[in-house]
C-alpha atoms as a PDB file:
ATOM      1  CA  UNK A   1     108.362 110.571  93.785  1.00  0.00           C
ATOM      2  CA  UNK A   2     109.036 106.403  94.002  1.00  0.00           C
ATOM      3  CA  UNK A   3     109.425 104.654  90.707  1.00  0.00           C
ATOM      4  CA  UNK A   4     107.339 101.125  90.830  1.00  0.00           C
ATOM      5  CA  UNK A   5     107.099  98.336  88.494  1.00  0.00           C
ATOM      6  CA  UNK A   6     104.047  96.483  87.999  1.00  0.00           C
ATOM      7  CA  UNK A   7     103.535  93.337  85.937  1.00  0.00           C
ATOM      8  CA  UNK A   8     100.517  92.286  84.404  1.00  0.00           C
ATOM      9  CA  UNK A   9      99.609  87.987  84.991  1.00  0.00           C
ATOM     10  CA  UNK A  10      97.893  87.876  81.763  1.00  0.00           C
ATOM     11  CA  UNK A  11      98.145  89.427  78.649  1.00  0.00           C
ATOM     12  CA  UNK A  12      94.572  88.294  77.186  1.00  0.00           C
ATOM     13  CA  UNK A  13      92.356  89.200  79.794  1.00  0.00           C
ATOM     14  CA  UNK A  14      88.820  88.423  78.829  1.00  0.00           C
ATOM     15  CA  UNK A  15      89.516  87.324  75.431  1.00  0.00           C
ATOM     16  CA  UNK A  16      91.220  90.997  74.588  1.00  0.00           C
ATOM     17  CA  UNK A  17      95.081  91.068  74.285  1.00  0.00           C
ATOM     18  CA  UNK A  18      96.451  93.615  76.200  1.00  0.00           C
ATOM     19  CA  UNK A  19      97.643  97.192  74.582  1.00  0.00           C
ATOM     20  CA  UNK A  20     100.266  99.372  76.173  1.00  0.00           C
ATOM     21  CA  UNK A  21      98.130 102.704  76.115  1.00  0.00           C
ATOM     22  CA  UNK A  22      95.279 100.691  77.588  1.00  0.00           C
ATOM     23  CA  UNK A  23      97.169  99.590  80.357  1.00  0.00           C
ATOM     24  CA  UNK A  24      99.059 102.778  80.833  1.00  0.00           C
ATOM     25  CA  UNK A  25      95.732 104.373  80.780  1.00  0.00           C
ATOM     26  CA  UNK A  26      94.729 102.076  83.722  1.00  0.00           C
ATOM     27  CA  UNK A  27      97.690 103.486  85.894  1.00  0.00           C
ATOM     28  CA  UNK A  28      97.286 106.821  84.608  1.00  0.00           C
ATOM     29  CA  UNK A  29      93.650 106.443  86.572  1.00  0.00           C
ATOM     30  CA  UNK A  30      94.846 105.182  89.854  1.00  0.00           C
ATOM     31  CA  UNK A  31      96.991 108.610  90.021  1.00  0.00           C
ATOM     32  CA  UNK A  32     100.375 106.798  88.673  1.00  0.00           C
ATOM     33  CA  UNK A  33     102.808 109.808  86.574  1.00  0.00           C
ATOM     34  CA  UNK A  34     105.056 109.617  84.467  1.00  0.00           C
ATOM     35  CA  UNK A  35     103.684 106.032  83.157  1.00  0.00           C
ATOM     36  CA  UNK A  36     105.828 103.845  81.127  1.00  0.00           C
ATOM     37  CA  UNK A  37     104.681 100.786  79.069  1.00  0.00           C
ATOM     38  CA  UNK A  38     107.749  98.022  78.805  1.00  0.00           C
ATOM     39  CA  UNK A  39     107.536  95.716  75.577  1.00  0.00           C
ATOM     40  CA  UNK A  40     104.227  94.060  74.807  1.00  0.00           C
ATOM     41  CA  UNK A  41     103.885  91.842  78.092  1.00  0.00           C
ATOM     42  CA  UNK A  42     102.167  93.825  80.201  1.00  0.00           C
ATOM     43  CA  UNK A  43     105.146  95.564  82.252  1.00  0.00           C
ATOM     44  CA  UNK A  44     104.368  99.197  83.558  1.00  0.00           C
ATOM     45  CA  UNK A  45     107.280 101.291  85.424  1.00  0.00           C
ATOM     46  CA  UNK A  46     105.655 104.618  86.756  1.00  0.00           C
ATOM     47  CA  UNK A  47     106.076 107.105  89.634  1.00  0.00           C
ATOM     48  CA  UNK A  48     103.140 107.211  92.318  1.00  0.00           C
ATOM     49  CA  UNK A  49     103.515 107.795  96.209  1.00  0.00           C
ATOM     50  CA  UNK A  50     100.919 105.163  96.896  1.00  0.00           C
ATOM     51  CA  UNK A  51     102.397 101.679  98.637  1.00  0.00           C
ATOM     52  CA  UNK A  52     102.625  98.931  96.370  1.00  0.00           C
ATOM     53  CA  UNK A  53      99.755  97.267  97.996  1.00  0.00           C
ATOM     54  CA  UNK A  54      97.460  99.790  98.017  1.00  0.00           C
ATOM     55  CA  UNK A  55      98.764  99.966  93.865  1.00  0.00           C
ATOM     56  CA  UNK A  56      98.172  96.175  93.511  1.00  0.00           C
ATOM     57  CA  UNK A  57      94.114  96.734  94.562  1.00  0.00           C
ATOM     58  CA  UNK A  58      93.645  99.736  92.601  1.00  0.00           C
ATOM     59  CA  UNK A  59      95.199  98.500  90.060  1.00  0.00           C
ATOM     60  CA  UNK A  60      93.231  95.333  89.671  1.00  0.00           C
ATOM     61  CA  UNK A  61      89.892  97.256  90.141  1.00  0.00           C
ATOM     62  CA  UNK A  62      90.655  99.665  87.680  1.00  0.00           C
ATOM     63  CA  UNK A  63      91.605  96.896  85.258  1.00  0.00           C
ATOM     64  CA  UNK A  64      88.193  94.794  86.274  1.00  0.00           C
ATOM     65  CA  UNK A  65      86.369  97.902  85.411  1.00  0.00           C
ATOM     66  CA  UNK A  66      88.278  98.899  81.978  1.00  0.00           C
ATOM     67  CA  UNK A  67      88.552  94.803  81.013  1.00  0.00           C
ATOM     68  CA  UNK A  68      85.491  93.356  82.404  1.00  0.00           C
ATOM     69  CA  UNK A  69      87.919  91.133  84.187  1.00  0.00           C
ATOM     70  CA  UNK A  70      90.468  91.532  86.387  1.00  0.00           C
ATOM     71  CA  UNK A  71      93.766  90.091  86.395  1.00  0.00           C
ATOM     72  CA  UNK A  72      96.538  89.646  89.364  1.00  0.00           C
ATOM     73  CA  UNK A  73      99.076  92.405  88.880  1.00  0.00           C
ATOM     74  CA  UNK A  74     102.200  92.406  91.293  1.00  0.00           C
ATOM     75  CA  UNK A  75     104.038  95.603  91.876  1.00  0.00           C
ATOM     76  CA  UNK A  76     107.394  95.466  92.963  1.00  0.00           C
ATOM     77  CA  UNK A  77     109.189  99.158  94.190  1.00  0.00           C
ATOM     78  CA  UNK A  78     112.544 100.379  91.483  1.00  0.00           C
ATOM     79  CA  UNK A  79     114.320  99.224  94.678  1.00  0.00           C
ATOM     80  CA  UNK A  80     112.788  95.758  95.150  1.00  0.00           C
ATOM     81  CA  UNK A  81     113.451  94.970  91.221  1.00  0.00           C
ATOM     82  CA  UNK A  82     117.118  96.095  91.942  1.00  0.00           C
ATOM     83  CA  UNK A  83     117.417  93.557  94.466  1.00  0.00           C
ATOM     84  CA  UNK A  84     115.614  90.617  92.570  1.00  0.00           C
ATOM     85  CA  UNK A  85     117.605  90.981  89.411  1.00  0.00           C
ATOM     86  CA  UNK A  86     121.142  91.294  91.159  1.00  0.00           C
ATOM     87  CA  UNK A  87     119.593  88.154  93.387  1.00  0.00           C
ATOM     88  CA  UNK A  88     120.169  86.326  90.258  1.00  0.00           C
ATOM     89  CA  UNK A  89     121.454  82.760  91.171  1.00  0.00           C
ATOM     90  CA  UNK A  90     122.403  81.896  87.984  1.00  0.00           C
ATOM     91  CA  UNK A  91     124.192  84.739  86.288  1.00  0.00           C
ATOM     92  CA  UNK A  92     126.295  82.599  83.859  1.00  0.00           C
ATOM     93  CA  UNK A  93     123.080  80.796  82.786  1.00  0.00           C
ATOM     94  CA  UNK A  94     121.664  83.872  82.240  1.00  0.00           C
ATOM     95  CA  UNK A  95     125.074  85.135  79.609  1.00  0.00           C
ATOM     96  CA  UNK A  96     124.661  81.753  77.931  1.00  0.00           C
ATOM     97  CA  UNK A  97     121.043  81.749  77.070  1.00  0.00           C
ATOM     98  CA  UNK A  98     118.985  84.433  78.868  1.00  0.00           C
ATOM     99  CA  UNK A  99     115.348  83.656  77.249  1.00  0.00           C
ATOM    100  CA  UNK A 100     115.576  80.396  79.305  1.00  0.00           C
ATOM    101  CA  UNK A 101     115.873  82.001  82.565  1.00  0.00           C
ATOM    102  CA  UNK A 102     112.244  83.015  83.928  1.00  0.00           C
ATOM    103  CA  UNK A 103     111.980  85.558  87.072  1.00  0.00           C
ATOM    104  CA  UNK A 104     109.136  85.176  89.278  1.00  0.00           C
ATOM    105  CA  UNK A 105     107.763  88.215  90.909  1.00  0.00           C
ATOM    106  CA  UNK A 106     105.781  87.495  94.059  1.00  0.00           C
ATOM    107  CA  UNK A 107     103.261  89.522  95.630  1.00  0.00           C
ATOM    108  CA  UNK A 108     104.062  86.927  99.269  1.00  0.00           C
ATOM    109  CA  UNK A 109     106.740  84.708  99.476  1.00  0.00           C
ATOM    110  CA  UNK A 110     106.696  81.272  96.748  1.00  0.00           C
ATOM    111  CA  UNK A 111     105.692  78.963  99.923  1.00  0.00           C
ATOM    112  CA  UNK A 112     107.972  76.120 100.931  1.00  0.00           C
ATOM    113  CA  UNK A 113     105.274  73.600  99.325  1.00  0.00           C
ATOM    114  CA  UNK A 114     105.780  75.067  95.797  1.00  0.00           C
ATOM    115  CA  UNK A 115     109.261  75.204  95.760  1.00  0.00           C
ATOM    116  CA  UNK A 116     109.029  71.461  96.262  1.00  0.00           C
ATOM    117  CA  UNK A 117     106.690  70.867  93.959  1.00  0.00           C
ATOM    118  CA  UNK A 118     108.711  72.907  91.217  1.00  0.00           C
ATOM    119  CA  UNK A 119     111.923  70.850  92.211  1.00  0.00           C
ATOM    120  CA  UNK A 120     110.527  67.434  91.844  1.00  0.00           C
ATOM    121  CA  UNK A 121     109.238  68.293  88.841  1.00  0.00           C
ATOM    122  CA  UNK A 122     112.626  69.398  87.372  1.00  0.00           C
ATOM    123  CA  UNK A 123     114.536  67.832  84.696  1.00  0.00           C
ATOM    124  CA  UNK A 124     117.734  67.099  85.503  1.00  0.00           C
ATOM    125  CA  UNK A 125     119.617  70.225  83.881  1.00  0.00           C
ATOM    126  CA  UNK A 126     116.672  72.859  85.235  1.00  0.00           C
ATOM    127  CA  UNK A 127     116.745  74.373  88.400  1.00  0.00           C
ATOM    128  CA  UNK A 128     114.749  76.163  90.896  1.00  0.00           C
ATOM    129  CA  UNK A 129     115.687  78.664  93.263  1.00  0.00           C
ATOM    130  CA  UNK A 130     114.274  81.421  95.940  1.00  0.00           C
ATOM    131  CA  UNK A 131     115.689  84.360  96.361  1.00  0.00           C
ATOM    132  CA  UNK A 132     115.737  86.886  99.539  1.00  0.00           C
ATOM    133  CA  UNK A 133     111.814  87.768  99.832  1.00  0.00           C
ATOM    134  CA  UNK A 134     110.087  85.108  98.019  1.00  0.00           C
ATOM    135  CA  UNK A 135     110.462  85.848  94.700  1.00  0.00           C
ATOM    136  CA  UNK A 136     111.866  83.004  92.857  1.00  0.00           C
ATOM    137  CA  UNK A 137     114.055  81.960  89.670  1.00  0.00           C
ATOM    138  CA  UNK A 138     113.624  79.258  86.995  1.00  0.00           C
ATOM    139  CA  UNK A 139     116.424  78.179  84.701  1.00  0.00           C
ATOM    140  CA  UNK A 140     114.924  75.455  82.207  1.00  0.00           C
ATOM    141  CA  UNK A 141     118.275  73.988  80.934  1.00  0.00           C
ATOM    142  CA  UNK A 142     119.483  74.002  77.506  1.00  0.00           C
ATOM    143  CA  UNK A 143     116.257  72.183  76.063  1.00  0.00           C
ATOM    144  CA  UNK A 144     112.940  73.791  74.793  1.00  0.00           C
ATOM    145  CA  UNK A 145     111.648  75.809  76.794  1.00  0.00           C
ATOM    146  CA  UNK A 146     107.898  74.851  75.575  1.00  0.00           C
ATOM    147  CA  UNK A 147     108.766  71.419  76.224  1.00  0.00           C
ATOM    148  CA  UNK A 148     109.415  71.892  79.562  1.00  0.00           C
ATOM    149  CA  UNK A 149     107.127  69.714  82.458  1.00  0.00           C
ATOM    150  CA  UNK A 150     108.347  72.218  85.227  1.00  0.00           C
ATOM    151  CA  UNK A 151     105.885  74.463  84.768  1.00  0.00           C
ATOM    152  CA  UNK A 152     103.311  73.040  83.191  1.00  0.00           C
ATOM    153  CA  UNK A 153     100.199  72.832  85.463  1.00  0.00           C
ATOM    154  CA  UNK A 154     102.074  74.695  88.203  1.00  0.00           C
ATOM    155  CA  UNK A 155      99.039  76.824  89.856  1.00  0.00           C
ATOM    156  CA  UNK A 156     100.082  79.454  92.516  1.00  0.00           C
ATOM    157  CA  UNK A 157      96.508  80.170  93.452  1.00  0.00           C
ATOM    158  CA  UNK A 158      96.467  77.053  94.902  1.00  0.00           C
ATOM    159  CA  UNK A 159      99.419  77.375  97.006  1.00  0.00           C
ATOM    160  CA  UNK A 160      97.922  80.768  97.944  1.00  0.00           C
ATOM    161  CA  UNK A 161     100.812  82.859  96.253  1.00  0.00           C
ATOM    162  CA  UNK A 162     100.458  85.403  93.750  1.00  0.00           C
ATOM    163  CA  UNK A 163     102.969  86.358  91.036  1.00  0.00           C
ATOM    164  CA  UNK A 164     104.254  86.420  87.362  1.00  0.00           C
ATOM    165  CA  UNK A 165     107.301  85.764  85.552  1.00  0.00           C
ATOM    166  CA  UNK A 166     109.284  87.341  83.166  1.00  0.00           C
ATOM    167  CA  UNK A 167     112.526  86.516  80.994  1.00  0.00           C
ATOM    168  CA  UNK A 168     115.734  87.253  81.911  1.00  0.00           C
ATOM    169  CA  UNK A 169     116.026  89.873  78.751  1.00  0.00           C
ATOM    170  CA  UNK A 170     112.347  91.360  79.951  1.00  0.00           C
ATOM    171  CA  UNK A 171     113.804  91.810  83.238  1.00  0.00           C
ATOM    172  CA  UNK A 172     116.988  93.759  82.375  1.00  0.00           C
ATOM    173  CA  UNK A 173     114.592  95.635  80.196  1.00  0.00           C
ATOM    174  CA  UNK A 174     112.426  96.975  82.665  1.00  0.00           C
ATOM    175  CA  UNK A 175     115.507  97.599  84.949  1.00  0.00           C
ATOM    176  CA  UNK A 176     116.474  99.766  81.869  1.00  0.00           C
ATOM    177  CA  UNK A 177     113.372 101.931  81.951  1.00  0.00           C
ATOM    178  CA  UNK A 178     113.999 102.220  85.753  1.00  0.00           C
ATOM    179  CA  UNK A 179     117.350 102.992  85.331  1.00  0.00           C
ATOM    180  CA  UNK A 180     116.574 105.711  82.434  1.00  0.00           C
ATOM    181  CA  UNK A 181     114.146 107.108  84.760  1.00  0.00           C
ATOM    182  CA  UNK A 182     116.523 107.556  87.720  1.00  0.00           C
ATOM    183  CA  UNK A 183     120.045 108.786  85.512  1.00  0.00           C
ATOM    184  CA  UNK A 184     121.688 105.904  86.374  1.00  0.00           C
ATOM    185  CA  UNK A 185     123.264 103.258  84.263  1.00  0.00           C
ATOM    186  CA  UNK A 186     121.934  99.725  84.030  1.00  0.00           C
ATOM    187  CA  UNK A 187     123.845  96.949  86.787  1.00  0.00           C
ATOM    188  CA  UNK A 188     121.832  93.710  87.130  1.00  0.00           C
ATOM    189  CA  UNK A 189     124.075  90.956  85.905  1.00  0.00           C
END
């Protein structure tokens, strides 16, 4: 049966933080097996032969109904996560200091617009970059990462996109639990 990933926007959602048997409970409901909760952020990897849209909608209902709210979730296949982490454009940033290298998982493509908009906002040692279908890459430099003005205020609702972003060392963790999953050892850069 496919292995999927699917990440969790928020981890408050309607003033309650987020637990990992809650939210493994929420897959566990839309017929998901084999349901694995990754660190505390909201990061599932599970089998299910439903398409990843079809998991997206459930998903989100299923959370509306358990939360009171919903929240965006984006679920990417074991094969699609392969792809974005070995996609990497900046592998040696990601060696030197991997907590300042975010991964954006798209549910559509980040539109031209907002990889403009991230860009001009850029200090002069971050960078921006989109990968093969959509999803994109931040690296924020060697400065703070909470001090950062690339981000800040960045909406992709109003672009029309949906996604989330992880870490580079969330990433590789999830591609761990995929790789566990499927016998195989982990490769992403």
């Amino acid at each position: 049966m496919p292995l999927y990933v699917a990440l969790l926007r928020s981890m408050v959602i309607a003033g309650r933080r987020i637990r990992g048997e809650d939210i493994r409970g929420l897959a566990e409901r839309v017929g998901a097996t084999d349901v694995r909760s990754v660190i505390a952020t909201g990061n599932l990897v599970f089998r299910s032969r439903k398409r990843p849209a079809t998991l997206e909608r459930e998903l989100e209902v299923e959370c509306a109904a358990f939360y009171g709210k919903a929240t965006e979730i984006v679920v990417k296949t074991a094969s699609e996560w392969r792809a974005l982490l070995e996609a990497n454009p900046f592998p040696d940033e990601a060696k030197a200091n991997p907590s300042h290298l975010l991964v954006w998982a798209m549910r559509q493509p980040l539109p031209d617009k907002g990889l403009e908009q991230l860009r001009r906002r850029a200090a002069a040692d971050e960078k921006v970059e989109r990968v093969a279908g959509g999803d994109f890459y931040v690296w924020f430099g060697d400065g703070e990462v909470i001090e950062t003005r690339l981000t800040a205020g960045f909406d992709l609702g109003r672009l029309g996109a949906v996604g989330t972003n992880r870490n580079w060392n969330t990433a590789r963790k999830i591609l761990a639990v995929l790789d566990e999953m499927e016998g195989r050892r982990t490769s992403a850069r």
